[in-house]
Protein backbone atom coordinates (compact mmCIF):
# COMPACT_ATOMS: atom_id res chain seq x y z
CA UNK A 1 19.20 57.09 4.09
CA UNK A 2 22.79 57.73 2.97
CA UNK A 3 25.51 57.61 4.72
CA UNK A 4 29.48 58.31 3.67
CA UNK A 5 31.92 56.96 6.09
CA UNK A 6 29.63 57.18 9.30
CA UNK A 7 30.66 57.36 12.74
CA UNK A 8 29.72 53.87 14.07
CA UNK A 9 33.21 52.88 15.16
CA UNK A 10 35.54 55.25 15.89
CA UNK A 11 38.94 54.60 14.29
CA UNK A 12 40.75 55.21 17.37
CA UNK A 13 43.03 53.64 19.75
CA UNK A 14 41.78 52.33 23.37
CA UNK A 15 44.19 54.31 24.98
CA UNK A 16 43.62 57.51 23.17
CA UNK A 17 39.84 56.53 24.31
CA UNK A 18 40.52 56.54 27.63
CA UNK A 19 42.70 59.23 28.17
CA UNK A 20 40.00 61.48 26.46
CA UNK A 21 37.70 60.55 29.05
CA UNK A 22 39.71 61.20 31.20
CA UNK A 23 40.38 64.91 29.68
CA UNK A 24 36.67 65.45 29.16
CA UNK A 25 35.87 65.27 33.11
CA UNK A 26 39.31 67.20 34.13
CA UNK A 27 39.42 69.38 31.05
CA UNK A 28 36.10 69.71 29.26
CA UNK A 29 36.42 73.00 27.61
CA UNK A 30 40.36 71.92 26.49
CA UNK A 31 39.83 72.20 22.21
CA UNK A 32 41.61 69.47 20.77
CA UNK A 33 42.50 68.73 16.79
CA UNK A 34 41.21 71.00 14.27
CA UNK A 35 41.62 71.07 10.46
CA UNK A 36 44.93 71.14 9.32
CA UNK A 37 46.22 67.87 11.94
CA UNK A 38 42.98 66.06 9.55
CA UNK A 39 43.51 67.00 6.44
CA UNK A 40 45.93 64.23 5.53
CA UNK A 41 43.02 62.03 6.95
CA UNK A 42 40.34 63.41 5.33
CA UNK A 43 41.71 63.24 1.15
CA UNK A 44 44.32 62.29 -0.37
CA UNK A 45 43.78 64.90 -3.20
CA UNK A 46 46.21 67.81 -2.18
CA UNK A 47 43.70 70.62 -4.20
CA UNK A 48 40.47 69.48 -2.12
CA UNK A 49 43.01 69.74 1.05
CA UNK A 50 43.13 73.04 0.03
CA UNK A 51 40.27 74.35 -0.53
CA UNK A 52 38.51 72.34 2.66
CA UNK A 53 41.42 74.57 5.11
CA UNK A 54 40.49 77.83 3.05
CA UNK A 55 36.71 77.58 3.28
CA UNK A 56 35.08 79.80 5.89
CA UNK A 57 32.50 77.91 6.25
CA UNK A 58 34.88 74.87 7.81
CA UNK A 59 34.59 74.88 11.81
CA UNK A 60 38.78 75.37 12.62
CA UNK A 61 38.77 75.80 16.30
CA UNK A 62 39.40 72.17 16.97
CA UNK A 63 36.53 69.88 19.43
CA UNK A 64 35.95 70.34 23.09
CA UNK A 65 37.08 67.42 24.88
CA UNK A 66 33.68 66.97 26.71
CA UNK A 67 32.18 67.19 22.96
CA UNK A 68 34.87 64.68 21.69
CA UNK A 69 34.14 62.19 24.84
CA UNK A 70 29.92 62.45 24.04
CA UNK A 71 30.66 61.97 20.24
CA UNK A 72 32.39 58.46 21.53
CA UNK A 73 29.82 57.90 23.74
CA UNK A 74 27.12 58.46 20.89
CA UNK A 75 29.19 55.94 18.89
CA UNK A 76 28.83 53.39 21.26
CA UNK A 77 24.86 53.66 21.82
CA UNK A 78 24.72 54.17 17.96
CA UNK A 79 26.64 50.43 17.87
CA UNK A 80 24.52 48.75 20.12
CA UNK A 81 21.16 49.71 18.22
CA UNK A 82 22.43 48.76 14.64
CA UNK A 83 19.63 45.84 14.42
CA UNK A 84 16.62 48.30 14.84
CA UNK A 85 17.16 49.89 11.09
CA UNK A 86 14.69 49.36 9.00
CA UNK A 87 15.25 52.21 6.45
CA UNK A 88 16.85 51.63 3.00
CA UNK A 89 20.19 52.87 3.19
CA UNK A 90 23.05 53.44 0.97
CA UNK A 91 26.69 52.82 3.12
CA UNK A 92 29.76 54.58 1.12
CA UNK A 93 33.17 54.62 2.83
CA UNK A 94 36.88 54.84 1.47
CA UNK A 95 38.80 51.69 2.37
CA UNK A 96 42.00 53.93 3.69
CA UNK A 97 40.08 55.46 5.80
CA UNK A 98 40.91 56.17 9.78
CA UNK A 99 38.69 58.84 10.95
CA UNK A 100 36.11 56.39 10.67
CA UNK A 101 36.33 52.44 10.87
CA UNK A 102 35.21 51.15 7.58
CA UNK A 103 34.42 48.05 9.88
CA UNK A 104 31.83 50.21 11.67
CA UNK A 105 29.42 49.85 8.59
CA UNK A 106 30.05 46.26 7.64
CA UNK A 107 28.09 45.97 10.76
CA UNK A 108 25.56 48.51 9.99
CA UNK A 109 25.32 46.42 7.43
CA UNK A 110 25.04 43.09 8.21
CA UNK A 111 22.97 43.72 11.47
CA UNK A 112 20.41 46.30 10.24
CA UNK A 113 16.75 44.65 9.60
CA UNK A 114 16.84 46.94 6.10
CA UNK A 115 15.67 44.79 3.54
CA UNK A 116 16.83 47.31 1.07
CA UNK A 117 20.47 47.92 2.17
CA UNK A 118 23.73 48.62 0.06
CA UNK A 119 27.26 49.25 1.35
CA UNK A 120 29.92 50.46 -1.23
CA UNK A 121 33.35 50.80 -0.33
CA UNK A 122 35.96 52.88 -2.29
CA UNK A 123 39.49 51.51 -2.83
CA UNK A 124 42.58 53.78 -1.84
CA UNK A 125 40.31 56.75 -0.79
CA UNK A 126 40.05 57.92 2.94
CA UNK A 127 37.40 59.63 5.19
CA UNK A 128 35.85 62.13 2.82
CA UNK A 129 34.75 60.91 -0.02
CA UNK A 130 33.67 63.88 -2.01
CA UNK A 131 36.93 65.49 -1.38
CA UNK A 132 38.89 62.75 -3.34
CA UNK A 133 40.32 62.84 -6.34
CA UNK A 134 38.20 64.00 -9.09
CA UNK A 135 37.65 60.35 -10.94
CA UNK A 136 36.94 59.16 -7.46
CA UNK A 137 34.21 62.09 -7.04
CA UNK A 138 32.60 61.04 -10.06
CA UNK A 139 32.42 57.42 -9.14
CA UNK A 140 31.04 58.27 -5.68
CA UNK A 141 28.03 60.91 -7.24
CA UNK A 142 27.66 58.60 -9.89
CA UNK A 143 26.99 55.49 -7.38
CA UNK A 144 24.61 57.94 -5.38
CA UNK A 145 22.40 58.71 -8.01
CA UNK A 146 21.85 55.38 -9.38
CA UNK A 147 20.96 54.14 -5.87
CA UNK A 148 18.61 57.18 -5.32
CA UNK A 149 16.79 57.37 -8.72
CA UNK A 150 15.14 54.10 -8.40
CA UNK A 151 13.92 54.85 -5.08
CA UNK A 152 12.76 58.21 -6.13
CA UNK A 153 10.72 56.83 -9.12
CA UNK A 154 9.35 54.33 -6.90
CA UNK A 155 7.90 56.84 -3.98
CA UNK A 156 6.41 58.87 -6.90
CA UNK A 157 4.45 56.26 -8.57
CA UNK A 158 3.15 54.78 -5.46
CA UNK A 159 2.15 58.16 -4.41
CA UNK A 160 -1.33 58.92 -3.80
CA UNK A 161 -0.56 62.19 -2.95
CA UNK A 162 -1.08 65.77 -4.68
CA UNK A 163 1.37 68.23 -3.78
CA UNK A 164 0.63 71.53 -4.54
């Protein structure tokens, strides 16, 4: 499994917490954020900014509060069931970053059961990690692949398996 800067704690304050749950039951259908209020958050690599508010493919309408509350709320369940991974899993996350806390998987990573578990964090990058600057990209792919090859030479010469 890899993950870049998951959602395990949300880098938010209590208050901001509260008062969306609040929104969410008086104002469920109320679309907050979007992309442009992130895009500070997201990279600090003004091009990627760019291109990430010109792509059509980017969702730009902002979240539903009800959406935003049941995100939270899968954050919290996701937190409390930490210990029960047992996958190998790769953890990336920028050390700026605050979409996501970077403290969220430190304890993905010290609580999972994964006996083959990495985590990798990223000095002076933020929340995307593949929208950084272009040495940082590099260092990112280039950590992904070295953690993956292994793995994939591994499953195919313990395969007993013909795929056709």
């Amino acid at each position: 499994m890899l993950l870049l800067s998951p959602a395990i704690r949300a880098a938010l304050l209590a208050g901001m917490i509260v008062i969306g749950s609040i929104g969410a039951w008086l104002l469920p259908e109320v679309r907050v954020g979007g992309p442009r209020p992130l895009l500070v958050l997201l990279s600090k690599h003004q091009e990627s900014q760019t291109m990430y508010v010109n792509d059509p493919f980017v969702f730009k309408d902002g979240i539903k509060l009800r959406a935003a509350h049941q995100l939270l709320n899968g954050i919290k369940e996701t937190r409390q069931r930490l210990h029960e991974v047992e996958c190998p899993f790769l953890i990336l996350h920028g050390e700026n970053d605050s979409v996501t806390d970077i403290g969220g998987s430190r304890e993905l990573y010290e609580q999972a059961r994964s006996q083959d578990k990495q985590l990798k964090t990223y000095p002076n990058c933020l929340h995307n990690l593949l929208l950084e600057t272009p040495d940082d990209v590099e260092k990112v792919q280039k950590d992904i692949v070295d953690w993956l090859l292994p793995r994939v030479d591994r499953a195919q010469t313990s395969s007993s398996h013909v795929w056709l």
